[in-house]
Each structure stands twice: as structure tokens, then as C-alpha cells.
PDB file of N, CA and C in Angstrom:
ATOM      1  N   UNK A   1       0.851  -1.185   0.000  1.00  0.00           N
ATOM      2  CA  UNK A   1       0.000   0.000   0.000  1.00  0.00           C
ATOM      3  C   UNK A   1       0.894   1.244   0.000  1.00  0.00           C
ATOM      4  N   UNK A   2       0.543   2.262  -1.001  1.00  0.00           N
ATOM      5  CA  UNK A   2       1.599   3.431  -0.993  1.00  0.00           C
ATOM      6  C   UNK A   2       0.933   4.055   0.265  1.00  0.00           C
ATOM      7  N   UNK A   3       2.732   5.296   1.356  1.00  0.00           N
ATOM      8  CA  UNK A   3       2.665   5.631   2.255  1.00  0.00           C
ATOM      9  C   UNK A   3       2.181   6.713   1.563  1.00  0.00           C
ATOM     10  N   UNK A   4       1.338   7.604   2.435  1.00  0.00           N
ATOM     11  CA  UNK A   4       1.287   9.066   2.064  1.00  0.00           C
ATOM     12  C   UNK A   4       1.209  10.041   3.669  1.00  0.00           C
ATOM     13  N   UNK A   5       2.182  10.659   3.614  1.00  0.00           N
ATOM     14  CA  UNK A   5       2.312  11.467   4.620  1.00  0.00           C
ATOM     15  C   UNK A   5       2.290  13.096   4.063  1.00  0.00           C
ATOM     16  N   UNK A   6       1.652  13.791   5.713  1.00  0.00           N
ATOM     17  CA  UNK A   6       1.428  15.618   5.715  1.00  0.00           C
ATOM     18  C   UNK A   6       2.857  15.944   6.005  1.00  0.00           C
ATOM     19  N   UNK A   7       3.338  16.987   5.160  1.00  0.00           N
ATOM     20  CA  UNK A   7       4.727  17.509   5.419  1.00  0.00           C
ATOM     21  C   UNK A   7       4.455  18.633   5.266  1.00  0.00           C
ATOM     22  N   UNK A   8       4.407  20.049   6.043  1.00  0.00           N
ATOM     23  CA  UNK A   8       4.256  20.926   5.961  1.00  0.00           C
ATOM     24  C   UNK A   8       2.708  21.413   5.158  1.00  0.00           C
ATOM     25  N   UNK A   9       2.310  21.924   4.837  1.00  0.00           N
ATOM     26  CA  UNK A   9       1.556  22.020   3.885  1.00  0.00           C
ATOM     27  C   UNK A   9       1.117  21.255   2.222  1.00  0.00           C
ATOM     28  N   UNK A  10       1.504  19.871   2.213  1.00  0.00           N
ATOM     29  CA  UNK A  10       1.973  19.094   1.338  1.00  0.00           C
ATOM     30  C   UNK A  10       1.454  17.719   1.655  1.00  0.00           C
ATOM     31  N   UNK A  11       0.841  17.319   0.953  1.00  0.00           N
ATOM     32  CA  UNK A  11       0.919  15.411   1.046  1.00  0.00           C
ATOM     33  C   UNK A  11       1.919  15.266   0.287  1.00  0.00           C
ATOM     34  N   UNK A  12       2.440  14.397   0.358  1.00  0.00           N
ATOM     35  CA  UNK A  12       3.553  13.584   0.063  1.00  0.00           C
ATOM     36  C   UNK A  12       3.530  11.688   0.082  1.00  0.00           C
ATOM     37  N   UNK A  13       3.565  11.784  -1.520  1.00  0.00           N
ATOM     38  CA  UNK A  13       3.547   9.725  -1.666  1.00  0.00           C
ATOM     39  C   UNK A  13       3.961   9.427  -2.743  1.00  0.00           C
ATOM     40  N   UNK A  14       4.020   8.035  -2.390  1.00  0.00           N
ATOM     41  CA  UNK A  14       5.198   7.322  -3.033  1.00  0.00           C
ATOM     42  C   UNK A  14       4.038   6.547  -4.154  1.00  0.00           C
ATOM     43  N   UNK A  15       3.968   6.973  -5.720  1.00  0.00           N
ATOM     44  CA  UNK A  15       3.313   6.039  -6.449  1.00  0.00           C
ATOM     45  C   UNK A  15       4.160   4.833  -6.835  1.00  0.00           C
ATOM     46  N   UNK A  16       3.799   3.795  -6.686  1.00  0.00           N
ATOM     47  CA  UNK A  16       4.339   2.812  -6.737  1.00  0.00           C
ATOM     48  C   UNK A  16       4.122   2.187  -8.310  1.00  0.00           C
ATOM     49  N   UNK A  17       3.533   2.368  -8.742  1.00  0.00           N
ATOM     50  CA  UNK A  17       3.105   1.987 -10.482  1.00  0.00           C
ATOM     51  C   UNK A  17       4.342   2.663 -11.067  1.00  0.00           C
ATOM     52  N   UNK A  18       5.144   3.821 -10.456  1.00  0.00           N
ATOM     53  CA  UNK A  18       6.524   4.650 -11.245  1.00  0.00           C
ATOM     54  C   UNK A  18       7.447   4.553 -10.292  1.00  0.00           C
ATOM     55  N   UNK A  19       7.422   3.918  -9.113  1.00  0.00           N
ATOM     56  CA  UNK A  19       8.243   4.329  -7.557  1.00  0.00           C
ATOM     57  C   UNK A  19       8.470   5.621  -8.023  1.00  0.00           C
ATOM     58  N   UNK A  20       7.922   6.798  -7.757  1.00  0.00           N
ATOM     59  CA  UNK A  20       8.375   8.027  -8.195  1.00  0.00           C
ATOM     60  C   UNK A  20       7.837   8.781  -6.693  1.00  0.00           C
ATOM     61  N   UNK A  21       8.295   9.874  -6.112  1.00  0.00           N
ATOM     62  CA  UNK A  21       7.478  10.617  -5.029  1.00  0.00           C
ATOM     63  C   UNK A  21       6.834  11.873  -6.042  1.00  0.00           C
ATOM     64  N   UNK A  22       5.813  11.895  -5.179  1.00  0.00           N
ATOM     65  CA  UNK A  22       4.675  13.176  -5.859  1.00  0.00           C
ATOM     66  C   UNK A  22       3.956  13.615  -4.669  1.00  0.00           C
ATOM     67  N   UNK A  23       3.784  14.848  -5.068  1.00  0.00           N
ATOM     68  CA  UNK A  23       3.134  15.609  -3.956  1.00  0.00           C
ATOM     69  C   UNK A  23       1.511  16.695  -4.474  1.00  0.00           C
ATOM     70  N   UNK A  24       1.071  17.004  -3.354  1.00  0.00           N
ATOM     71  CA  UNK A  24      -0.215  17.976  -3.574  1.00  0.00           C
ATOM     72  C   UNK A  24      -0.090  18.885  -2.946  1.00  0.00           C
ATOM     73  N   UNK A  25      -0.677  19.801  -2.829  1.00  0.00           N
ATOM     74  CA  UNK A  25      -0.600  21.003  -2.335  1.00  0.00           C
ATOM     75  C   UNK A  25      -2.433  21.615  -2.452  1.00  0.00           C
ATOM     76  N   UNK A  26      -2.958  20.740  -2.828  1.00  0.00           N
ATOM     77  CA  UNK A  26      -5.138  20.432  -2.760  1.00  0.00           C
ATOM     78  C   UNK A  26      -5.434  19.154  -2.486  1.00  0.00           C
ATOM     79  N   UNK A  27      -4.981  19.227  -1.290  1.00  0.00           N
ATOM     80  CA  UNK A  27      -5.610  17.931  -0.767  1.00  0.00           C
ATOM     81  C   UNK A  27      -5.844  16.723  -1.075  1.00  0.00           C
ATOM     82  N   UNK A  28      -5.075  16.505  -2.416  1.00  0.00           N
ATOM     83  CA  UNK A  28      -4.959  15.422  -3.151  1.00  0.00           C
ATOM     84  C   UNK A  28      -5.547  15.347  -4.120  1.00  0.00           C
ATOM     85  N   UNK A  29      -6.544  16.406  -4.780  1.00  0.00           N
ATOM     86  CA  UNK A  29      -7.100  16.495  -5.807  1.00  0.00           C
ATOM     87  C   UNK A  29      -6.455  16.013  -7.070  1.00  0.00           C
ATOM     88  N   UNK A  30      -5.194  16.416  -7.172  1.00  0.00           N
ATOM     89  CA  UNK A  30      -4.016  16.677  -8.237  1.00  0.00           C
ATOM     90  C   UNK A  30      -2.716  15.973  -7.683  1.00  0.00           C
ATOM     91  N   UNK A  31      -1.754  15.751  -8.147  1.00  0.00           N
ATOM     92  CA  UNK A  31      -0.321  15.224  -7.741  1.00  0.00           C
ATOM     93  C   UNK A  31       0.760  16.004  -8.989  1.00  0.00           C
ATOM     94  N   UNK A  32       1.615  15.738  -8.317  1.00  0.00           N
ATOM     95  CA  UNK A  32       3.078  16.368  -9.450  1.00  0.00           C
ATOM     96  C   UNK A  32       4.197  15.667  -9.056  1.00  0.00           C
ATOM     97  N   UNK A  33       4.791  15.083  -9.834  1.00  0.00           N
ATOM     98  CA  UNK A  33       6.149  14.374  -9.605  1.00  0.00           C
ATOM     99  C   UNK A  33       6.630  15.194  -9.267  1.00  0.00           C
ATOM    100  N   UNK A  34       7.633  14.571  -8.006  1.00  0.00           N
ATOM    101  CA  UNK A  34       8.825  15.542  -7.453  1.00  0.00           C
ATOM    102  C   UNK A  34      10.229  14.851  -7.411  1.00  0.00           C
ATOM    103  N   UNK A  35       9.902  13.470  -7.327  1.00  0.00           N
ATOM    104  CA  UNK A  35      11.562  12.789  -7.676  1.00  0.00           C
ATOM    105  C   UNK A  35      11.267  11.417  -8.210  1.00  0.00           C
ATOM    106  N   UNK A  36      12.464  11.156  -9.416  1.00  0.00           N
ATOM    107  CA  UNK A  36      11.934  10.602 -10.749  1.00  0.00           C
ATOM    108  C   UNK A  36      13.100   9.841  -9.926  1.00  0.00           C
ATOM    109  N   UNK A  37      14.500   9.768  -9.749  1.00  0.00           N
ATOM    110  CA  UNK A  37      15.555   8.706  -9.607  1.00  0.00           C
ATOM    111  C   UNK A  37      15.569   7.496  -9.178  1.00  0.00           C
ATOM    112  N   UNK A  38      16.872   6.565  -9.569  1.00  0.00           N
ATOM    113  CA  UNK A  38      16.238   5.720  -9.524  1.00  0.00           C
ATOM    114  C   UNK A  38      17.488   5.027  -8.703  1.00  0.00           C
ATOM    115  N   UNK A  39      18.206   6.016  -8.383  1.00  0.00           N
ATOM    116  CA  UNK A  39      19.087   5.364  -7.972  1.00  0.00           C
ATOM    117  C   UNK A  39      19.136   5.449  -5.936  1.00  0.00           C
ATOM    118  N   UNK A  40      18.079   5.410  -5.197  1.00  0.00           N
ATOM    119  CA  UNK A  40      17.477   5.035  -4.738  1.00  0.00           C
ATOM    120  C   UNK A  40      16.940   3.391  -4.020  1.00  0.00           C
ATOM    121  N   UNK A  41      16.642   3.592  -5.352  1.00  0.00           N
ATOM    122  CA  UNK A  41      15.941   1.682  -5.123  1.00  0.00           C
ATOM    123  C   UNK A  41      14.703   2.270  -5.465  1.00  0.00           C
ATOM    124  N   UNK A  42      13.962   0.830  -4.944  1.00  0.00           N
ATOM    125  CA  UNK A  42      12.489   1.106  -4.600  1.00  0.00           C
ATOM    126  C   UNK A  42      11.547   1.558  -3.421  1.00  0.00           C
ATOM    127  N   UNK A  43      11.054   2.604  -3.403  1.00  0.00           N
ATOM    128  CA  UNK A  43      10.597   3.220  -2.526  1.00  0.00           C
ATOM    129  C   UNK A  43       9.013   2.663  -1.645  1.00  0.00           C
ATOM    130  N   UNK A  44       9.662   2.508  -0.325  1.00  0.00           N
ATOM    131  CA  UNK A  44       8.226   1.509   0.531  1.00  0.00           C
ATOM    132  C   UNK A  44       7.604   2.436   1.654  1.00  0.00           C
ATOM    133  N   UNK A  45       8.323   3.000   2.209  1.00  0.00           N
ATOM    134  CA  UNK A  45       7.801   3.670   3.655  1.00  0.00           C
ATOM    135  C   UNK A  45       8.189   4.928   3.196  1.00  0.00           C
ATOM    136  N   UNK A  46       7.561   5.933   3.996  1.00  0.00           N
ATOM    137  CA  UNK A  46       7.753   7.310   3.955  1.00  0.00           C
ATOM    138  C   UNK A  46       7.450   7.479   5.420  1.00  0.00           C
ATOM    139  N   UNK A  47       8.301   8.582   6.273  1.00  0.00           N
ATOM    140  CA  UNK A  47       7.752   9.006   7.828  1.00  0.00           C
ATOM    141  C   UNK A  47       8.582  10.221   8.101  1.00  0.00           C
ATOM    142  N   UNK A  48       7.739  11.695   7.925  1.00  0.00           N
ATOM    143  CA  UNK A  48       7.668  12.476   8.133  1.00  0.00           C
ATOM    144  C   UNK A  48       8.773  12.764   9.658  1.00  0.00           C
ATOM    145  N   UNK A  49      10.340  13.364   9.965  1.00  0.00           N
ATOM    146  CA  UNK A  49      10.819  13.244  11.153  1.00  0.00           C
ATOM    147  C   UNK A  49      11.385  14.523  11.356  1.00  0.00           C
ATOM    148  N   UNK A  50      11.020  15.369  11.886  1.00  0.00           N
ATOM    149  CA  UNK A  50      11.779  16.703  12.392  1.00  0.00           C
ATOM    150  C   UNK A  50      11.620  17.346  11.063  1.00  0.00           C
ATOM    151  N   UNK A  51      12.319  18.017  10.560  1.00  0.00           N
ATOM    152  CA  UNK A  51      12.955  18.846   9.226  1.00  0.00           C
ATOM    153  C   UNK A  51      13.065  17.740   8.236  1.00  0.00           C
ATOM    154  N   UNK A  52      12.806  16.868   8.589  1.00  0.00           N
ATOM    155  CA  UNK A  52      13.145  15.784   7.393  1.00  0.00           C
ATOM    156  C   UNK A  52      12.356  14.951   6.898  1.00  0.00           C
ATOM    157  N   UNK A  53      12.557  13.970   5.850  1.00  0.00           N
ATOM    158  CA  UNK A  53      11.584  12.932   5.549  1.00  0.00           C
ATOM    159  C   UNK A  53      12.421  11.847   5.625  1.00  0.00           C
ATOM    160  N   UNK A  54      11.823  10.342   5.792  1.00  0.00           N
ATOM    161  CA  UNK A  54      12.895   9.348   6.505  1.00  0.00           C
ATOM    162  C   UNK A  54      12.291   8.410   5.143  1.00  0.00           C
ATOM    163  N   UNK A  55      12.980   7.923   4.518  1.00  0.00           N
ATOM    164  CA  UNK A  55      11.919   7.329   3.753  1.00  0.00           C
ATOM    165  C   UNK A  55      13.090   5.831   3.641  1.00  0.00           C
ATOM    166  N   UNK A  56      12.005   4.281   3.934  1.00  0.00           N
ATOM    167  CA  UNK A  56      12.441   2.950   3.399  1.00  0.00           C
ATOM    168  C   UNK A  56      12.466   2.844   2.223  1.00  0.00           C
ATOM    169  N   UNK A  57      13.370   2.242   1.635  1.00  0.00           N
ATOM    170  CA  UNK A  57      13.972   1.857   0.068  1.00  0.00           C
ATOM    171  C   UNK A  57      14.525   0.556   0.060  1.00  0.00           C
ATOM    172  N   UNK A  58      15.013  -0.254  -1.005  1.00  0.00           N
ATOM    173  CA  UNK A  58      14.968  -1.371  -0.570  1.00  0.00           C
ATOM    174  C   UNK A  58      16.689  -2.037  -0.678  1.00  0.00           C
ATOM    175  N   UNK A  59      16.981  -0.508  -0.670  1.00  0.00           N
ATOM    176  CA  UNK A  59      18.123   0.041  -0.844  1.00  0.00           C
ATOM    177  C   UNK A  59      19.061   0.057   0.439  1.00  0.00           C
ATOM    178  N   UNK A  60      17.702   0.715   1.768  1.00  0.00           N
ATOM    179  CA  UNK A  60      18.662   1.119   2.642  1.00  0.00           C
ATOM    180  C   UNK A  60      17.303   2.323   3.012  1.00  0.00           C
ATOM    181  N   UNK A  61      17.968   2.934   4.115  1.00  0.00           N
ATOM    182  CA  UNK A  61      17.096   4.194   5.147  1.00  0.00           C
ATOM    183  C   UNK A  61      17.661   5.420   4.029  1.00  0.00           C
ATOM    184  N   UNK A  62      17.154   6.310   3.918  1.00  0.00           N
ATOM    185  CA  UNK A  62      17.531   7.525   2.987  1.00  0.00           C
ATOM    186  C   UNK A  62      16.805   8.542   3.698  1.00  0.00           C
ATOM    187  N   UNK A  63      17.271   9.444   3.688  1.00  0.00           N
ATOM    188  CA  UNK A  63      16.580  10.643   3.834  1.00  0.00           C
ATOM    189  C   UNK A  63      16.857  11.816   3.138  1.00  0.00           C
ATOM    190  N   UNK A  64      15.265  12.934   3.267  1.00  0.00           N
ATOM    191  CA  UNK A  64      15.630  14.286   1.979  1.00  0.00           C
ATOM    192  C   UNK A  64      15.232  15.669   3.699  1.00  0.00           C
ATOM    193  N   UNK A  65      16.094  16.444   3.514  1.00  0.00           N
ATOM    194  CA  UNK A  65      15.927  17.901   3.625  1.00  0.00           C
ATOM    195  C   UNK A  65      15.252  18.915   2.765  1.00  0.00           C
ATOM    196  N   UNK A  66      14.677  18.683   1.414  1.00  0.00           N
ATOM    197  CA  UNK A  66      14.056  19.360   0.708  1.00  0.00           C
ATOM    198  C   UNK A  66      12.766  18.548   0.338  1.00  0.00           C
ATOM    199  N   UNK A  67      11.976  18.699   1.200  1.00  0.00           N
ATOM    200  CA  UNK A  67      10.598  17.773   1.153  1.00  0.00           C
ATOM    201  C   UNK A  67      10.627  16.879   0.010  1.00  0.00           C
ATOM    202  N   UNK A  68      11.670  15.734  -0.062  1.00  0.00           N
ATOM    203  CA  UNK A  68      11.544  14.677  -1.073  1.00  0.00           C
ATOM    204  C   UNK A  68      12.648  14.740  -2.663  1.00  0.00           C
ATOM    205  N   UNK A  69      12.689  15.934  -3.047  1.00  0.00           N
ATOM    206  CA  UNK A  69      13.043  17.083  -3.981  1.00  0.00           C
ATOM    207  C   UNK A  69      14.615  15.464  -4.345  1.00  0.00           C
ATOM    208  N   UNK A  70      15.068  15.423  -3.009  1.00  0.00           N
ATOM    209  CA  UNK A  70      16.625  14.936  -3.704  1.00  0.00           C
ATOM    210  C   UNK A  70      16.801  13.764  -2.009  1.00  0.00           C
ATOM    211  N   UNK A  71      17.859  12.432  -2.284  1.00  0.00           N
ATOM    212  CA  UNK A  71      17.449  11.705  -1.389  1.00  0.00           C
ATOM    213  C   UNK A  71      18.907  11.661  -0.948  1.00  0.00           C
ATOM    214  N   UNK A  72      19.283  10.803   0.332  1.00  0.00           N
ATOM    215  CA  UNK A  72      20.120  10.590   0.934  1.00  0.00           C
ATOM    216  C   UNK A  72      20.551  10.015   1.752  1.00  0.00           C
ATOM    217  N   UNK A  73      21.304   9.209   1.262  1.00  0.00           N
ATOM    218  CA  UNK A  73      21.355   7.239   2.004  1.00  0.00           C
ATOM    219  C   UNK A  73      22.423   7.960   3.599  1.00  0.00           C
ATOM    220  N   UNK A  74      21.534   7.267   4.369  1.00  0.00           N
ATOM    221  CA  UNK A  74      21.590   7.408   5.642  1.00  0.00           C
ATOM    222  C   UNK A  74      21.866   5.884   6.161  1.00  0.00           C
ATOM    223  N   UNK A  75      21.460   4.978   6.246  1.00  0.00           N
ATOM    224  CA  UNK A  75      21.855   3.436   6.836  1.00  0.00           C
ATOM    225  C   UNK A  75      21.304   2.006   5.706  1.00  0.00           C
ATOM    226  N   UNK A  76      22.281   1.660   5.749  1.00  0.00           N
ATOM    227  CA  UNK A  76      22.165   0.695   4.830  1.00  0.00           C
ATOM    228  C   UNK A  76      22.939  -0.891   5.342  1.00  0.00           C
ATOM    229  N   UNK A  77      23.047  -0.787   6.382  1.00  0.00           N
ATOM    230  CA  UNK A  77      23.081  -2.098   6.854  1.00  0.00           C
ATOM    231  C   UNK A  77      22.472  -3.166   6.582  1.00  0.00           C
ATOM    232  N   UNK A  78      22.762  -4.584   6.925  1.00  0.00           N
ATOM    233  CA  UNK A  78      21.705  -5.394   6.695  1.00  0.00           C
ATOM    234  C   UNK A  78      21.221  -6.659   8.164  1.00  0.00           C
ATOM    235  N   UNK A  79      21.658  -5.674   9.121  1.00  0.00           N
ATOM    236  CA  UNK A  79      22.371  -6.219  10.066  1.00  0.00           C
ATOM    237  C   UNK A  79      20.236  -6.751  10.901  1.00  0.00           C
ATOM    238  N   UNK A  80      19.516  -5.547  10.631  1.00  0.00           N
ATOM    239  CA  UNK A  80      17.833  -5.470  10.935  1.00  0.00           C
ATOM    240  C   UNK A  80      17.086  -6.167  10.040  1.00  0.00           C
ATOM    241  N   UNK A  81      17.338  -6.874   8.942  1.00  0.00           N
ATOM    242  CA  UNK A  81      16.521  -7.508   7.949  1.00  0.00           C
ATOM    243  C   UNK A  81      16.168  -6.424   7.285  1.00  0.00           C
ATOM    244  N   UNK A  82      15.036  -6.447   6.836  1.00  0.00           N
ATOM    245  CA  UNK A  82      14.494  -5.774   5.484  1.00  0.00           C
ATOM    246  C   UNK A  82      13.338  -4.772   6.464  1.00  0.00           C
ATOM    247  N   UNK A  83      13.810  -3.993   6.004  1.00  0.00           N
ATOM    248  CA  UNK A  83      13.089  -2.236   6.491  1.00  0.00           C
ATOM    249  C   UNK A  83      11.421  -2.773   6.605  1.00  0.00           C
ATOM    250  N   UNK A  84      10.552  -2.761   7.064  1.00  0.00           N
ATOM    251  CA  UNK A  84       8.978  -2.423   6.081  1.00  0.00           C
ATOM    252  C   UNK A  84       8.233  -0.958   7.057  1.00  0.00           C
ATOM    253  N   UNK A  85       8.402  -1.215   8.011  1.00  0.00           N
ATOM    254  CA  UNK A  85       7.598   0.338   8.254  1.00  0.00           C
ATOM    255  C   UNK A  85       8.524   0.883   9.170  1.00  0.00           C
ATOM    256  N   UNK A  86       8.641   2.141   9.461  1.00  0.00           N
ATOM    257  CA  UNK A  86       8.714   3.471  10.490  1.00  0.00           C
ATOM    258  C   UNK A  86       7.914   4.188  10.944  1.00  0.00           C
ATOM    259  N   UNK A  87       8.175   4.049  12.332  1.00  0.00           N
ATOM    260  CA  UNK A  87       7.258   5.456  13.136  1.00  0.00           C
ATOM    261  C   UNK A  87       7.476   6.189  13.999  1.00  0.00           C
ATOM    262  N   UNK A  88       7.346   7.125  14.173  1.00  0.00           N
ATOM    263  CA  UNK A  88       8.205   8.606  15.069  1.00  0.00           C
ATOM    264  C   UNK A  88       7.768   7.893  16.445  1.00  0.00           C
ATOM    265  N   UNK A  89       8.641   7.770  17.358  1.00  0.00           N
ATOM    266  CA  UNK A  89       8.517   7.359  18.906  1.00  0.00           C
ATOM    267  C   UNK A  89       8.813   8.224  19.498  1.00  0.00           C
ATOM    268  N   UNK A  90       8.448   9.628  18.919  1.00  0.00           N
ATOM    269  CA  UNK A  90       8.934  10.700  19.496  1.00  0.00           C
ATOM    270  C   UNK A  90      10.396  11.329  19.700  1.00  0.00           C
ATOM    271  N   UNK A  91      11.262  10.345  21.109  1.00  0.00           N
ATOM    272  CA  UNK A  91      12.775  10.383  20.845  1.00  0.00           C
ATOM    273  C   UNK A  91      13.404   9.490  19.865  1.00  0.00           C
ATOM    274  N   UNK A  92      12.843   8.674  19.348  1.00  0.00           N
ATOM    275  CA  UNK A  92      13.508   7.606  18.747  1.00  0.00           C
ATOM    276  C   UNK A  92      12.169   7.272  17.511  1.00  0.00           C
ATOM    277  N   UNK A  93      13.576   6.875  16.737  1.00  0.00           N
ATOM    278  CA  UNK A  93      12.290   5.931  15.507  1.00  0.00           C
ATOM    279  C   UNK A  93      12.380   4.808  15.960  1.00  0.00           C
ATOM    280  N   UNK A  94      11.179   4.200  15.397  1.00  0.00           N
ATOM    281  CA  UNK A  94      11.019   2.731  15.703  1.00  0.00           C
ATOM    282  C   UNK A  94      10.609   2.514  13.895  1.00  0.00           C
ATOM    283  N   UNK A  95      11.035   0.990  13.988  1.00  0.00           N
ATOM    284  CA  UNK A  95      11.433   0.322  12.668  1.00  0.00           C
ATOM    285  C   UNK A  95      10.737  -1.435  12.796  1.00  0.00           C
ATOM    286  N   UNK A  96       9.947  -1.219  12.276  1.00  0.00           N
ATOM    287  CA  UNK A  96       9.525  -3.081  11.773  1.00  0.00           C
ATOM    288  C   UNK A  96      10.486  -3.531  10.807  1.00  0.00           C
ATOM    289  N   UNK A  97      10.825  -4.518  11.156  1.00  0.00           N
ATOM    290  CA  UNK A  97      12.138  -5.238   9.991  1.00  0.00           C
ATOM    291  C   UNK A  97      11.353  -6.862   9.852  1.00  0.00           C
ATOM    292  N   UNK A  98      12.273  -7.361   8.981  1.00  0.00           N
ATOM    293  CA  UNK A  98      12.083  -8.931   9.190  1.00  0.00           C
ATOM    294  C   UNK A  98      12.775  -9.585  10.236  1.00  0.00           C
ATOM    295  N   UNK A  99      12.958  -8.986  10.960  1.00  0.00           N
ATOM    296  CA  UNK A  99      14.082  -9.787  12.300  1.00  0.00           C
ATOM    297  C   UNK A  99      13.517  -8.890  13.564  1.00  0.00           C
ATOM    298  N   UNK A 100      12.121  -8.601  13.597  1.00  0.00           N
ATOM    299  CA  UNK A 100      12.161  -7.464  14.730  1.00  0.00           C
ATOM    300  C   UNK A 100      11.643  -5.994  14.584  1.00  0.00           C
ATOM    301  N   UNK A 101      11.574  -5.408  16.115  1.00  0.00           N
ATOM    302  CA  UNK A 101      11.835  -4.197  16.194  1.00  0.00           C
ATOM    303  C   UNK A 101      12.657  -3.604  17.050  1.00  0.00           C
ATOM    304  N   UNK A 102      13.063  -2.887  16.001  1.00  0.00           N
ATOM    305  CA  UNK A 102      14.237  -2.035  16.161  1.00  0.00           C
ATOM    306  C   UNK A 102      14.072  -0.575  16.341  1.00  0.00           C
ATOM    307  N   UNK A 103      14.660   0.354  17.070  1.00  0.00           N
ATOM    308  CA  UNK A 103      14.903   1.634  17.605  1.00  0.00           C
ATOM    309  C   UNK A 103      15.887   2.505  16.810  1.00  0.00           C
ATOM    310  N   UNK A 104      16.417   3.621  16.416  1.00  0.00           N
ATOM    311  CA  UNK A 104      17.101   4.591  16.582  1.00  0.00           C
ATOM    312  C   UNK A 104      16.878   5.419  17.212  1.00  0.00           C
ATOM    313  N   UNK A 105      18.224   6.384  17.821  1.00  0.00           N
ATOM    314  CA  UNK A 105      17.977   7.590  18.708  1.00  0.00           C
ATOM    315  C   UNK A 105      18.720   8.657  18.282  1.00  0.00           C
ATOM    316  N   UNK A 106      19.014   8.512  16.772  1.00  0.00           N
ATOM    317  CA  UNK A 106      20.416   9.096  16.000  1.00  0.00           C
ATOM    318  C   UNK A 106      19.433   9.175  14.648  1.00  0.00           C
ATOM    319  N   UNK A 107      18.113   9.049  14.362  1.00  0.00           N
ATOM    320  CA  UNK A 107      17.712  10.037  13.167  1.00  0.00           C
ATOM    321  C   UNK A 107      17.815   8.286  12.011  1.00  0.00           C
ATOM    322  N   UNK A 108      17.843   7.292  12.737  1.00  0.00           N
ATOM    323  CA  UNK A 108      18.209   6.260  11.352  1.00  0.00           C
ATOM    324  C   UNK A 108      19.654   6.081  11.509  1.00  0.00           C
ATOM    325  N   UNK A 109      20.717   6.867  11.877  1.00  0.00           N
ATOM    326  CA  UNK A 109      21.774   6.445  11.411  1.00  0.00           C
ATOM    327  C   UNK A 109      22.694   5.181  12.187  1.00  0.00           C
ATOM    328  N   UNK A 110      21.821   4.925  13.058  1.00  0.00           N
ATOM    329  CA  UNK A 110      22.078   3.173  13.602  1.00  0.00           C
ATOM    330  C   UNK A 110      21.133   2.762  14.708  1.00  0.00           C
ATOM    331  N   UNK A 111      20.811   1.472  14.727  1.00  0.00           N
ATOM    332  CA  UNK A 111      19.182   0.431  14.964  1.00  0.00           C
ATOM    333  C   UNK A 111      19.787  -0.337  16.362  1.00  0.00           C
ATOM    334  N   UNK A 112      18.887  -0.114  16.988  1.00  0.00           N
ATOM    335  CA  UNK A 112      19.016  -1.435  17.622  1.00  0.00           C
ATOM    336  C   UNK A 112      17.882  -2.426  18.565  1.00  0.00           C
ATOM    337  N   UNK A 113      18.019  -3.462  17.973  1.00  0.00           N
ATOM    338  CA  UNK A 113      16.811  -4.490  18.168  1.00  0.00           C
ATOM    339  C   UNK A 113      16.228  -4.647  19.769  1.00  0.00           C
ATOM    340  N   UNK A 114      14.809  -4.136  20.005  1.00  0.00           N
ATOM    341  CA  UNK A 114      13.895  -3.644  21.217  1.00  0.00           C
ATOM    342  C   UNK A 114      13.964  -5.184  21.368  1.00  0.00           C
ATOM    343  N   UNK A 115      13.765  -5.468  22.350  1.00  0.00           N
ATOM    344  CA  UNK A 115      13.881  -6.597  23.339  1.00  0.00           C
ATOM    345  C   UNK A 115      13.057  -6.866  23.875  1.00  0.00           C
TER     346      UNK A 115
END
């Protein structure tokens, strides 16, 4: 199921028929591609975190500073299994993997499996 998250004034989602991100700015009436690359991977989760967007790929954790616009591999371990969702725990993300859940307290940039 594509993620779609509120980022500022913006929905923001991942069509999966192009893995492409697109956004609205009317409530979803309309969409507009905002990042075509592909070098990425394939795009699964999206979660809205501070100033940033945290988005699963199948690539690795990436994240953009320009609401989506351009991406940026942040953890790519394989140490958690395979990414499938994120969610703001407030201080920490929390991460569903195939091996678990897992925590960061560093923004994604390293996991470690909740107990």
C-alpha cells in the first residue's frame, strides 16, 4: 500500500506503479512528480521526522531535507533484515524489519533491536 504522509503544507507519496514521489498542495485532488531517480531503489515507507523525511527503500534508510526534492542514504546495513515500516517514537524511531523491532535515537543512522 503506498505511504502518504502531511509535510508541511503538502501530502507527500510514493506512487508505486513509477516508484516516483509526488506531492499535492489540494488535498490530493491533483499530484506532481517531485523525484523521478532511480538510484534510490524502490521506494516503501515514507515518515515524516523533524525537518526531514525518513523514507524505506529497498536500498537502505535515505533521507531528503528538501521535502523529497533529492534523497540521501543514511543506513544501509543489513544487520535489521528488510526495512517495512517506520514510526516517530517521538525520541527515537522505531522500525519493523524482518528480524524485529528495532529503535534509533540518531535520526536512522544506527538500529538497535527492542527486546
Amino acid at each position: 500500500m503506498p505511504k502518504m504522509i502531511s509535510f508541511g503544507s503538502e501530502m507527500i507519496h510514493i506512487n508505486p506503479a513509477k516508484n516516483v514521489i509526488e506531492y499535492s498542495t489540494n488535498n490530493g485532488r491533483s499530484w506532481v512528480t517531485r523525484y523521478t531517480g532511480s538510484s534510490c531503489g524502490t521506494f516503501i515507507d515514507l515518515l515524516p521526522y523533524g525537518n526531514e523525511i525518513l523514507a524505506i527503500t529497498n536500498k537502505g534508510i535515505y533521507y531528503s531535507t528538501n521535502s523529497g526534492r533529492s534523497w540521501v542514504l543514511r543506513y544501509s546495513g543489513s544487520s535489521c533484515g528488510e526495512f517495512r515500516t517506520l514510526v516517530d517514537g517521538g525520541k527515537e524511531v522505531l522500525a519493523e524489519t524482518s528480524r524485529g523491532l528495532y529503535y534509533s535515537t540518531n535520526s536512522g543512522r544506527s538500529w538497535i533491536k527492542r527486546r
